[in-house]
C-alpha atoms as a PDB file:
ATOM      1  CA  UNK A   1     278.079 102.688 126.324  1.00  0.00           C
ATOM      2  CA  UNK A   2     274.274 103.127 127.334  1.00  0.00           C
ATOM      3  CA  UNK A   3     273.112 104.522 130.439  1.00  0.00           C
ATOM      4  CA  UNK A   4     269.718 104.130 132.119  1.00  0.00           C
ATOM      5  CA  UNK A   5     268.813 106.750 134.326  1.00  0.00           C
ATOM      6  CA  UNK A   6     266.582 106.695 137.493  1.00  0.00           C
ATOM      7  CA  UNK A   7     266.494 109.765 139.889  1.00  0.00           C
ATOM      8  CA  UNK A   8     265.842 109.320 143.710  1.00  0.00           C
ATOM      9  CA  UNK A   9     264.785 111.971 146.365  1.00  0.00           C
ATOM     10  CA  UNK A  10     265.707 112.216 150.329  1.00  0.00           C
ATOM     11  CA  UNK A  11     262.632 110.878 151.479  1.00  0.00           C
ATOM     12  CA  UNK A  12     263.644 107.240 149.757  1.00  0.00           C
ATOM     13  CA  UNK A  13     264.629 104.441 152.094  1.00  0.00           C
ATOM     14  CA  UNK A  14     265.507 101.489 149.565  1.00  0.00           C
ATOM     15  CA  UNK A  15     266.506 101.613 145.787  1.00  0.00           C
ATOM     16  CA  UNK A  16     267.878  98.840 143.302  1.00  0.00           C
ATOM     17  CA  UNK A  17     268.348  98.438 140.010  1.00  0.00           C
ATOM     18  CA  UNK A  18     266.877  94.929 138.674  1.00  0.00           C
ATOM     19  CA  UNK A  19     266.785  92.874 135.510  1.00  0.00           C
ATOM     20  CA  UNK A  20     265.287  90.091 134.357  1.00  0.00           C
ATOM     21  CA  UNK A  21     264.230  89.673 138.079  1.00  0.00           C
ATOM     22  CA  UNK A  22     267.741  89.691 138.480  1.00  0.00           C
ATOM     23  CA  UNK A  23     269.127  92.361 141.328  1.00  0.00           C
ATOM     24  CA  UNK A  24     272.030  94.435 139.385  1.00  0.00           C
ATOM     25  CA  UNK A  25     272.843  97.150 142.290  1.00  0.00           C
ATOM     26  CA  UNK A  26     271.085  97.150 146.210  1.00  0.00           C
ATOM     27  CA  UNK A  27     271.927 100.628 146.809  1.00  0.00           C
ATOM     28  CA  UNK A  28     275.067 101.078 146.234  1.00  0.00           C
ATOM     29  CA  UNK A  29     276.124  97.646 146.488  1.00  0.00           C
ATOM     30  CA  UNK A  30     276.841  95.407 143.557  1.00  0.00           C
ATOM     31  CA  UNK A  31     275.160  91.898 143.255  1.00  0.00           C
ATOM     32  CA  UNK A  32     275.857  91.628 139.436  1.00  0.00           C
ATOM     33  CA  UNK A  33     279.153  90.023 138.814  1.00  0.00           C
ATOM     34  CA  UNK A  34     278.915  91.939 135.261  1.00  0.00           C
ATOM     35  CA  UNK A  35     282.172  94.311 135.160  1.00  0.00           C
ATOM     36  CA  UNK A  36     280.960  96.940 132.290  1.00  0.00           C
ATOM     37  CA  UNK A  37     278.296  97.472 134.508  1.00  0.00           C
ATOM     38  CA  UNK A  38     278.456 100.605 137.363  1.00  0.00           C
ATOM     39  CA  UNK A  39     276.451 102.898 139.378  1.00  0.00           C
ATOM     40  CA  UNK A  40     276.306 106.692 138.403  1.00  0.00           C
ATOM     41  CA  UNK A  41     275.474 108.925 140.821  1.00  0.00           C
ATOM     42  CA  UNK A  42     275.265 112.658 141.501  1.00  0.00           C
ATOM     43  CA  UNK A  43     274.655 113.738 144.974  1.00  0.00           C
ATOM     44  CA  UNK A  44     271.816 112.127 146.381  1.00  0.00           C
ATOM     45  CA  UNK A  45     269.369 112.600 143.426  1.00  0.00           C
ATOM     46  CA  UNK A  46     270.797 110.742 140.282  1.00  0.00           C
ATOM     47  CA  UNK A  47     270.553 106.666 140.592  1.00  0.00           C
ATOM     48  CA  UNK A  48     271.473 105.824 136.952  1.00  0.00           C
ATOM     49  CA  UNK A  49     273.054 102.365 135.369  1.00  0.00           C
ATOM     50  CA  UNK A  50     275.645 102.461 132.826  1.00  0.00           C
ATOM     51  CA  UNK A  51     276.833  99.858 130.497  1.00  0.00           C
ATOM     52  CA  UNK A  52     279.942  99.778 128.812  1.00  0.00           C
ATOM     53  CA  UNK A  53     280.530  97.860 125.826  1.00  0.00           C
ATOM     54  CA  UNK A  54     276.729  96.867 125.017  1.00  0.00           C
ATOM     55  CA  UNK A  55     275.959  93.780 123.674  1.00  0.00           C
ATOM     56  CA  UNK A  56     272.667  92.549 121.705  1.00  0.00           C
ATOM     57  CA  UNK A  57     272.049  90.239 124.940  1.00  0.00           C
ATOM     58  CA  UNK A  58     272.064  93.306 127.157  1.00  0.00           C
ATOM     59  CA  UNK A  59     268.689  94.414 125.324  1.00  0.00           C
ATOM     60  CA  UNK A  60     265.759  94.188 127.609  1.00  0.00           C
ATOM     61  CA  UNK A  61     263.511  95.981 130.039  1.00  0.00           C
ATOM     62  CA  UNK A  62     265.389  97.264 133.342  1.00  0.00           C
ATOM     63  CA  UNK A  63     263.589  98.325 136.555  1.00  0.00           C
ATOM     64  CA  UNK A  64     264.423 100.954 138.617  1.00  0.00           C
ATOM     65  CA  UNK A  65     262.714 100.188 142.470  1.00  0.00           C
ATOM     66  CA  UNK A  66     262.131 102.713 144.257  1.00  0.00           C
ATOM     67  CA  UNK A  67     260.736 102.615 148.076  1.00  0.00           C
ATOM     68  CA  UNK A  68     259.927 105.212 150.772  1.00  0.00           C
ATOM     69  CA  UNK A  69     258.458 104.607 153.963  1.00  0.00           C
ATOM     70  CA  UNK A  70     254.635 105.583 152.635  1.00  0.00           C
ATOM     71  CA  UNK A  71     254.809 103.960 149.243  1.00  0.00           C
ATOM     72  CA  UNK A  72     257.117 101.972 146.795  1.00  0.00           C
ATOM     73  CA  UNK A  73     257.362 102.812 143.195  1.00  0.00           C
ATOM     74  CA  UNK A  74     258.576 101.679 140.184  1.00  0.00           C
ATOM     75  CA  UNK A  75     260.555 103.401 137.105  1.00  0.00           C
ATOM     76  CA  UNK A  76     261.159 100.929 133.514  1.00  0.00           C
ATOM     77  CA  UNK A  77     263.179 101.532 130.482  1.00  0.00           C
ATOM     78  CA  UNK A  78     263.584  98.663 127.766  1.00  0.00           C
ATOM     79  CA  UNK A  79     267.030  98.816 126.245  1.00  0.00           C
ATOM     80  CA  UNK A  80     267.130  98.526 122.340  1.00  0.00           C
ATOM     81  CA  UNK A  81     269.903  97.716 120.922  1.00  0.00           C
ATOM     82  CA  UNK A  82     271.051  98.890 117.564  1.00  0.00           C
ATOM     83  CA  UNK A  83     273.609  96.806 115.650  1.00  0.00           C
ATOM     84  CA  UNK A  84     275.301  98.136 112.577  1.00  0.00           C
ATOM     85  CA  UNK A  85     274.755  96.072 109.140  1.00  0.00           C
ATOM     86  CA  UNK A  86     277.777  93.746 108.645  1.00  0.00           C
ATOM     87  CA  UNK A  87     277.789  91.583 105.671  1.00  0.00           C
ATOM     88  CA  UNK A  88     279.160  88.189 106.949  1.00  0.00           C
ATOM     89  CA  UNK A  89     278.819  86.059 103.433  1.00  0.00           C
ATOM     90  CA  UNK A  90     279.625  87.175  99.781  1.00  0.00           C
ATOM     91  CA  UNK A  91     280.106  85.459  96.761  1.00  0.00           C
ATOM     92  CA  UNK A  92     283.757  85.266  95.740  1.00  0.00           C
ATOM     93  CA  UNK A  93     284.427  86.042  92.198  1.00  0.00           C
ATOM     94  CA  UNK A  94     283.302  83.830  89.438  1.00  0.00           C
ATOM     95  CA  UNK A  95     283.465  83.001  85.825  1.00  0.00           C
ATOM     96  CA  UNK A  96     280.897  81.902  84.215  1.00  0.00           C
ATOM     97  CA  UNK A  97     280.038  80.800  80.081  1.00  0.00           C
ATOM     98  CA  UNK A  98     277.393  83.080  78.513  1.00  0.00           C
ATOM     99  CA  UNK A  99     273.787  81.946  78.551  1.00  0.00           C
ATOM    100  CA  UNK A 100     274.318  80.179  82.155  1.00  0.00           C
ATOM    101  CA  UNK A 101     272.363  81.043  85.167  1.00  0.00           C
ATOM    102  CA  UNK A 102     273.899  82.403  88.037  1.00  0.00           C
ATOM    103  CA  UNK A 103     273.000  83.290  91.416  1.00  0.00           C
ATOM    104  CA  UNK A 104     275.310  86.217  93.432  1.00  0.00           C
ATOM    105  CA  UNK A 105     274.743  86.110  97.413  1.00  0.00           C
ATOM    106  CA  UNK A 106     275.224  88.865  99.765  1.00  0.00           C
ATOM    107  CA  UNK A 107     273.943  87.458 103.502  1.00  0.00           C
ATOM    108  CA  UNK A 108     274.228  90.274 105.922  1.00  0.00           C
ATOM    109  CA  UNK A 109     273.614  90.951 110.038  1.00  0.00           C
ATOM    110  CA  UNK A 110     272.561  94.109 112.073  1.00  0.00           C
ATOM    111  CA  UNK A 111     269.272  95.527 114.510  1.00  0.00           C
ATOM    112  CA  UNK A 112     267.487  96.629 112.597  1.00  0.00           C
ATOM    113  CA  UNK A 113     267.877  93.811 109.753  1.00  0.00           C
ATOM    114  CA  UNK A 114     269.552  95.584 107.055  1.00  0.00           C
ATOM    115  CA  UNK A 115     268.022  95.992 103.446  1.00  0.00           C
ATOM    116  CA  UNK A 116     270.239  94.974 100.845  1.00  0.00           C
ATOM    117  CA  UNK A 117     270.622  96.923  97.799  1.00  0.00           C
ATOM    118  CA  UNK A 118     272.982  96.073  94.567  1.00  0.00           C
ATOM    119  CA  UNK A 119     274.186  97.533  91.327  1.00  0.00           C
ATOM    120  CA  UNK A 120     276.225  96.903  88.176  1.00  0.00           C
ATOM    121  CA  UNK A 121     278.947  99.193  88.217  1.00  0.00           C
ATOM    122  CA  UNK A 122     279.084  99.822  84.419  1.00  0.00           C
ATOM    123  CA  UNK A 123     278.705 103.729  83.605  1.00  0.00           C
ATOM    124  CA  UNK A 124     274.742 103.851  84.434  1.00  0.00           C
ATOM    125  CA  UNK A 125     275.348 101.749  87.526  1.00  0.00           C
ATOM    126  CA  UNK A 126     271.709 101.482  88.344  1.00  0.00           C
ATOM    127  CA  UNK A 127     269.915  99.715  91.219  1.00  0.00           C
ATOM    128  CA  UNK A 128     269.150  95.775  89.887  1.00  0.00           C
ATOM    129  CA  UNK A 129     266.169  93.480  91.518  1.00  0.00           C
ATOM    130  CA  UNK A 130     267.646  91.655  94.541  1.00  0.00           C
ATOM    131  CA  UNK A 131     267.833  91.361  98.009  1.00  0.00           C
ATOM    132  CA  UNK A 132     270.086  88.954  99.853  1.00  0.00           C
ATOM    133  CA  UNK A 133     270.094  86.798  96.455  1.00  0.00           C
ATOM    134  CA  UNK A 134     270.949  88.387  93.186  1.00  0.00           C
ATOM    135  CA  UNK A 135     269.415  85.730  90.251  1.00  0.00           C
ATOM    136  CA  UNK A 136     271.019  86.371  86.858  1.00  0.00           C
ATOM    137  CA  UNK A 137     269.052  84.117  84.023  1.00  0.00           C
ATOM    138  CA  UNK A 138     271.051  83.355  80.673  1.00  0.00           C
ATOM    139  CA  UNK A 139     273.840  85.472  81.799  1.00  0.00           C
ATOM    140  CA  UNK A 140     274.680  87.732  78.481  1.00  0.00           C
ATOM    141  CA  UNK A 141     278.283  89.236  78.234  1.00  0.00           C
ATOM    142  CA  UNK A 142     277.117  92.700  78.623  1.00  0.00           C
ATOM    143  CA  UNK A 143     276.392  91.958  82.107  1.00  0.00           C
ATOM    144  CA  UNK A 144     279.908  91.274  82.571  1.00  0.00           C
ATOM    145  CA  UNK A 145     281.535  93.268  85.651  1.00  0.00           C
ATOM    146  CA  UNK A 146     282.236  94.510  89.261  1.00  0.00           C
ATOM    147  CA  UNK A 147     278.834  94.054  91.019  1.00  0.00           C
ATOM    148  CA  UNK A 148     278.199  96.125  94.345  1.00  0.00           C
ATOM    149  CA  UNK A 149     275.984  94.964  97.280  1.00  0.00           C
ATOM    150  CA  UNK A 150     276.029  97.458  99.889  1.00  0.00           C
ATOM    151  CA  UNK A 151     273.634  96.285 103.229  1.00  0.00           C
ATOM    152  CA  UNK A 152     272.236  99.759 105.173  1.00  0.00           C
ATOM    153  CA  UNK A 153     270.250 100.118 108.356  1.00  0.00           C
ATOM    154  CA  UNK A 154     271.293 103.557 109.066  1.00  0.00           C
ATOM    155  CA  UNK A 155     272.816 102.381 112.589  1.00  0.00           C
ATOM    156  CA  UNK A 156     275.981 103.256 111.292  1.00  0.00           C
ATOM    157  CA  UNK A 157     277.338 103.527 107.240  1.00  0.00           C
ATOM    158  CA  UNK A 158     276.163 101.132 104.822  1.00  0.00           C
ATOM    159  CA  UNK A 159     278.696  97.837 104.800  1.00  0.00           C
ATOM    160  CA  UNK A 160     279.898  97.346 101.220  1.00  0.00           C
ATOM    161  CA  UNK A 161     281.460  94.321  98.970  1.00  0.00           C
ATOM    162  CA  UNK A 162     282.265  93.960  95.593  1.00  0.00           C
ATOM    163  CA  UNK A 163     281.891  90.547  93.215  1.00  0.00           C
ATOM    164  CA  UNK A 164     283.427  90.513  89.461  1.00  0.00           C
ATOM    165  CA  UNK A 165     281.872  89.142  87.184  1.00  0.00           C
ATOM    166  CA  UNK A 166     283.665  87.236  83.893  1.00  0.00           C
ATOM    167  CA  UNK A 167     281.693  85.814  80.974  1.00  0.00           C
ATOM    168  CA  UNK A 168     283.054  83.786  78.817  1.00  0.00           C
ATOM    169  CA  UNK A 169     281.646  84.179  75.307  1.00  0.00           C
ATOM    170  CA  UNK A 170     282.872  82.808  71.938  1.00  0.00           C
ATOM    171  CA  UNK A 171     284.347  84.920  68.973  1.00  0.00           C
ATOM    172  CA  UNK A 172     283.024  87.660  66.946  1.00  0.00           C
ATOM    173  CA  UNK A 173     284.583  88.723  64.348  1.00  0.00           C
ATOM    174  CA  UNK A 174     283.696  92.262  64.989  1.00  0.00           C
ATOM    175  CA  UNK A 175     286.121  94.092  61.755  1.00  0.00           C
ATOM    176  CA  UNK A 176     288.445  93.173  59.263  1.00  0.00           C
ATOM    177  CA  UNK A 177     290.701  95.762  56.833  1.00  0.00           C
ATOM    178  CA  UNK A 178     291.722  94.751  53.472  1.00  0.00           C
ATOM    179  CA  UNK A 179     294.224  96.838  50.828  1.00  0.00           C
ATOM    180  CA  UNK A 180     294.606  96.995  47.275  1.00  0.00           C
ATOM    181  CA  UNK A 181     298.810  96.731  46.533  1.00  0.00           C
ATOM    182  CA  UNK A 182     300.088  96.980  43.352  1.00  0.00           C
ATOM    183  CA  UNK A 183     302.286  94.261  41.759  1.00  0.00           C
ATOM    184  CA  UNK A 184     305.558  93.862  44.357  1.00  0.00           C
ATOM    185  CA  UNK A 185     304.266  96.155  46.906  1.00  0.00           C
ATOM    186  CA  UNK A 186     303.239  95.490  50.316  1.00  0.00           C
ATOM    187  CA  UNK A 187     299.447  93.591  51.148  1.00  0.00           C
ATOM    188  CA  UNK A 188     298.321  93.698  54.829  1.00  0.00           C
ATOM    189  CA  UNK A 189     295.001  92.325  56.057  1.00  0.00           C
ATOM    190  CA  UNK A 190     293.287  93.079  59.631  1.00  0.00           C
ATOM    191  CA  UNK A 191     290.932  90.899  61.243  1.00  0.00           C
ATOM    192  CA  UNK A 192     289.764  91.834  64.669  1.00  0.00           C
ATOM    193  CA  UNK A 193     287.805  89.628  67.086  1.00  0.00           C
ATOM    194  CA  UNK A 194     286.028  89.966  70.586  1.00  0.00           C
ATOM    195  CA  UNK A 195     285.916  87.038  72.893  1.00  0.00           C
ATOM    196  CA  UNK A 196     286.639  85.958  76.052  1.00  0.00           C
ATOM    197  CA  UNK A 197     288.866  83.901  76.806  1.00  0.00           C
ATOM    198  CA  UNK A 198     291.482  85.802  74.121  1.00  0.00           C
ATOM    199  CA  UNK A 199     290.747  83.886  70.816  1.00  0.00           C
ATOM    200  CA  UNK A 200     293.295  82.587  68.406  1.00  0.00           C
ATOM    201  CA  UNK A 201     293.680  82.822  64.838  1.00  0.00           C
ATOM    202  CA  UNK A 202     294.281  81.242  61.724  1.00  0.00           C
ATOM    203  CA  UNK A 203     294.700  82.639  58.244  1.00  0.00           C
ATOM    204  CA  UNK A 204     293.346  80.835  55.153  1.00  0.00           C
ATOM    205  CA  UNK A 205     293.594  80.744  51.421  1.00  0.00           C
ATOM    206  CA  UNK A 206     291.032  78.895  50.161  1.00  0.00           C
ATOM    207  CA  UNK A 207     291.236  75.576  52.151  1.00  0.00           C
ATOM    208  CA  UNK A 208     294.777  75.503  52.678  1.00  0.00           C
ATOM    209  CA  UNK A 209     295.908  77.321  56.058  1.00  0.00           C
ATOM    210  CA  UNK A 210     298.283  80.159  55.740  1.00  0.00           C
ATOM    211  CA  UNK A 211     301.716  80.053  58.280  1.00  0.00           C
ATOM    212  CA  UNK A 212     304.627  82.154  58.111  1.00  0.00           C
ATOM    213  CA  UNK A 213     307.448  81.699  55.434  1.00  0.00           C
ATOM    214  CA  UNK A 214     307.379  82.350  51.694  1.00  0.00           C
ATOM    215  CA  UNK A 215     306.454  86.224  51.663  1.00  0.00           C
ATOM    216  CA  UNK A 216     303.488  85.403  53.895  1.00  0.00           C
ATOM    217  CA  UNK A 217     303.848  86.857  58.096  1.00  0.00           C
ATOM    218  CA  UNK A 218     301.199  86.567  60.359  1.00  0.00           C
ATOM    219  CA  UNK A 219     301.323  88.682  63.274  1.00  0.00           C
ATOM    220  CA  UNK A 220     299.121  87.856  66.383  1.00  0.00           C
ATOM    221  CA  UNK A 221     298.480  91.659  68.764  1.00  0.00           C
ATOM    222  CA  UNK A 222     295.528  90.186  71.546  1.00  0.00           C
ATOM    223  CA  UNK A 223     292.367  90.400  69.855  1.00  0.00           C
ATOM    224  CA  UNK A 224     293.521  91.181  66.429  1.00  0.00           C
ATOM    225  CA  UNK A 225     296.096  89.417  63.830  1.00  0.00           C
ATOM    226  CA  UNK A 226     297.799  91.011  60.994  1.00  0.00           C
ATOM    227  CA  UNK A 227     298.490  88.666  57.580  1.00  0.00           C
ATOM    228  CA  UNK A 228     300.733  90.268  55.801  1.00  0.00           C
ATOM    229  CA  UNK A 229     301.722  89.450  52.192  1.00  0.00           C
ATOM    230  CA  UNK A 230     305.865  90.696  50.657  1.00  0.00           C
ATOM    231  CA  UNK A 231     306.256  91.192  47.306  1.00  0.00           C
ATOM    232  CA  UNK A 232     302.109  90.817  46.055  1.00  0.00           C
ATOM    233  CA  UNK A 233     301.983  88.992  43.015  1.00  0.00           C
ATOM    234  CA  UNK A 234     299.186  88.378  40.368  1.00  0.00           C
ATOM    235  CA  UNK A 235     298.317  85.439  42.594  1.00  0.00           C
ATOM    236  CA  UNK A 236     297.983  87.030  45.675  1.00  0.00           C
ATOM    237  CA  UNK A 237     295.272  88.951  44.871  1.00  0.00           C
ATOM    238  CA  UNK A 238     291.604  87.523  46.282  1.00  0.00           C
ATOM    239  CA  UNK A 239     289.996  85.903  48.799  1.00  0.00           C
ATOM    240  CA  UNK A 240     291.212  85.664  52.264  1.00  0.00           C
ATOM    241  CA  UNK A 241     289.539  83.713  55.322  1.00  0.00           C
ATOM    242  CA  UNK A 242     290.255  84.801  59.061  1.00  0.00           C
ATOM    243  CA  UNK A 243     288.955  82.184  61.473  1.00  0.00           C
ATOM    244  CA  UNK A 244     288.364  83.103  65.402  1.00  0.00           C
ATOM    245  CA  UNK A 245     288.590  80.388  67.955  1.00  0.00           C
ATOM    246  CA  UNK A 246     288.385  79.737  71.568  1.00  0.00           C
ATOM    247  CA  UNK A 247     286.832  76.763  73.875  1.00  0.00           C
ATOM    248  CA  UNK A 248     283.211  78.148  72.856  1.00  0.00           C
ATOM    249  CA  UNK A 249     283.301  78.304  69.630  1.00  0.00           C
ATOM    250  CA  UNK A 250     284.300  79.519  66.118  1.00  0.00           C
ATOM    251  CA  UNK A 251     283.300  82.594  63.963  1.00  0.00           C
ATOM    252  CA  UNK A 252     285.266  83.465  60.577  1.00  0.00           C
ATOM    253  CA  UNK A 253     285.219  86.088  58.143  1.00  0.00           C
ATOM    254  CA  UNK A 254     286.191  86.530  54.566  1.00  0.00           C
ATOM    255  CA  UNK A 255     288.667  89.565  53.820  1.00  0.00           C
ATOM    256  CA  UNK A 256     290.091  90.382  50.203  1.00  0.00           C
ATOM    257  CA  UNK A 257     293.056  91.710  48.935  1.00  0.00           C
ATOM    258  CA  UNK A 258     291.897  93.561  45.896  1.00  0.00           C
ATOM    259  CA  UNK A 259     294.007  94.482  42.688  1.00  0.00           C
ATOM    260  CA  UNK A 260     295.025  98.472  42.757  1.00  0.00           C
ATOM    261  CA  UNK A 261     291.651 100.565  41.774  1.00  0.00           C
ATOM    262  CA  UNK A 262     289.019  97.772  43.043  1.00  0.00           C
ATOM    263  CA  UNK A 263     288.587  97.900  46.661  1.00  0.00           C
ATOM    264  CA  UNK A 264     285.157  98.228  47.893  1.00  0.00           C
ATOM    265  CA  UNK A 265     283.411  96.782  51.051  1.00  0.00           C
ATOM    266  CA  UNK A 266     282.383  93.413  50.659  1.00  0.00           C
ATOM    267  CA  UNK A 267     281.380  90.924  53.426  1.00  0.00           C
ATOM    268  CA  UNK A 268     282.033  93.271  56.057  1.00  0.00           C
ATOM    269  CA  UNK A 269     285.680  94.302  54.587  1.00  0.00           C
ATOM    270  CA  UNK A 270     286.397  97.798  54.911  1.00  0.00           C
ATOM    271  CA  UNK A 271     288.538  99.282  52.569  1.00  0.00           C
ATOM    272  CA  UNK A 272     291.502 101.409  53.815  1.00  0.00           C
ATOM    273  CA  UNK A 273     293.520 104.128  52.563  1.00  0.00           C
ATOM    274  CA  UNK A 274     296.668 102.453  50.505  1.00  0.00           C
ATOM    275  CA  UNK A 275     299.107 105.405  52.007  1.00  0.00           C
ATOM    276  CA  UNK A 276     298.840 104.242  55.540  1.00  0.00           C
ATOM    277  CA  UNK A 277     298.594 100.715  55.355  1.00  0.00           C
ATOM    278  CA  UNK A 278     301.701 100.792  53.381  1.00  0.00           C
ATOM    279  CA  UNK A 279     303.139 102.805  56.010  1.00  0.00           C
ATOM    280  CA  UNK A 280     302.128 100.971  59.014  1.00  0.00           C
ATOM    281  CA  UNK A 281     303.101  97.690  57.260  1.00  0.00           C
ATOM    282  CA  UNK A 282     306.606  98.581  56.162  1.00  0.00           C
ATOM    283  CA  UNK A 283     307.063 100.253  59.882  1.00  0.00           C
ATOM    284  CA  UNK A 284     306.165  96.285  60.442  1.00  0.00           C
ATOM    285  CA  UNK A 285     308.370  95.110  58.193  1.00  0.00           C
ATOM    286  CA  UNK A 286     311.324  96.773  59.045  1.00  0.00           C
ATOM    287  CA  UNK A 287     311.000  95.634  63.212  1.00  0.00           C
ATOM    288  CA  UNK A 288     310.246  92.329  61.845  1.00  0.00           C
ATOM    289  CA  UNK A 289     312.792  91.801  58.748  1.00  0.00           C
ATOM    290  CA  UNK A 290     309.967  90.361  56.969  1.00  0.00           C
END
């Protein structure tokens, strides 16, 4: 509601409110067929116009006319009016492979014209380059995430919208755990990947893949797989190949199981306490009656 006020003394004969040329009120009769518009008055002085419900359309200069019988004057007041920022278009979510370019829009409406502002909500979550177009070149997977864009014009509180973010990337093996069994004990190996989407493994002894059955288990937990070896014999001992996969690509790393005594990091293998691999694999063992 906006009202536009025009005051009036006894010596005035004739008064209207106009618009656009356009008679509103003659006195107090209505020639506007506009029903948020009315006449506010107070006594004989006040001669004001009030609109309900403004619109952007409604924005304009109005003229009060004013006319006694020695002179005719006239009073003006231009109506501004102030829209709060809406956003009417967002990107939906998307997916996208690492390396690609991509473009995030955030379109938005409002008097004044809104400034549009965005940020990667990772823990810094600081302000990126953009306004109603957000350009992302060779997309990297740390840029992965919920992205804001929030459009402000301090007519009312900032309108907000979220996008996320998902970039696919192919494996890296990022650790692997070996032991060092003795003769009939229990061998487990670790190989941990990152990817996205989820990789899959394989286990391999020299070129022949590995698959459950005959002492060997291979457990698959998301982004890591256990290979666990019953009963270790001389043979056992040596070197192991993990191999990561998904639609991007392949990454693979070698991982040992070393005789009692010789454990030591090699190729990225980290060597583990005996004690609690032991432990955690018979705790496997015994749900899996392996």
């Amino acid at each position: 509601m906006d009202r536009c006020r025009c005051y009036v003394d006894d010596r005035v004969s004739r008064v209207a409110w106009l618009n656009r040329s356009n008679i509103i009120f003659a006195g107090r009769d209505k020639w506007s067929l506009d029903p948020r518009v009315e006449l506010v008055t107070k006594g004989q002085l006040e001669y004001s116009l009030r609109i309900q419900k403004v619109d952007v359309y409604d924005e304009g200069q109005y003229t009060c006319s004013i006319q006694t019988k020695e002179h005719s004057r006239t009073s003006q007041v231009f109506l501004i009016v102030q829209v709060p920022a809406n956003i009417y278009k967002v990107s939906e979510d998307i997916t996208i492979n690492e390396g690609s370019n991509v473009t995030l829009t955030c379109l938005a409406s409002g008097r004044p014209d809104p400034m549009i502002t965005w940020r990667l909500l990772n823990p810094s979550a600081e302000p990126l380059d953009g306004d109603e177009y957000l350009d992302i070149s060779g997309i990297t997977r740390t840029q992965a995430g919920r992205y804001e864009c929030r459009a402000s014009n301090d007519v009312a509180s900032p309108d907000v919208k979220y996008i996320n973010v998902i970039v696919n990337y192919a494996p890296f093996i990022k650790d692997t755990k070996s032991s060092d069994p003795q003769v009939g004990r229990l061998g487990m190996l670790q190989c941990e990947a990152s990817a996205i989407p989820k990789p899959e493994f394989k286990w391999y002894r020299d070129d022949k893949r590995l698959s459950n059955g005959q002492g060997i288990s291979i457990q698959m937990m998301g982004s890591r797989t256990l290979l666990l070896v019953s009963n270790v014999t001389e043979e056992d001992y040596g070197n192991y190949t993990c191999v990561a996969t998904n639609r991007l690509g392949i990454h693979n790393a070698s991982v040992f199981l070393y005789r009692p005594g010789t454990a030591n990091n090699m190729s990225g293998a980290v060597a583990v306490s005996q004690s609690l691999w032991l432990l955690l694999g018979s705790l496997t063992c015994l749900l899996l009656k392996c």
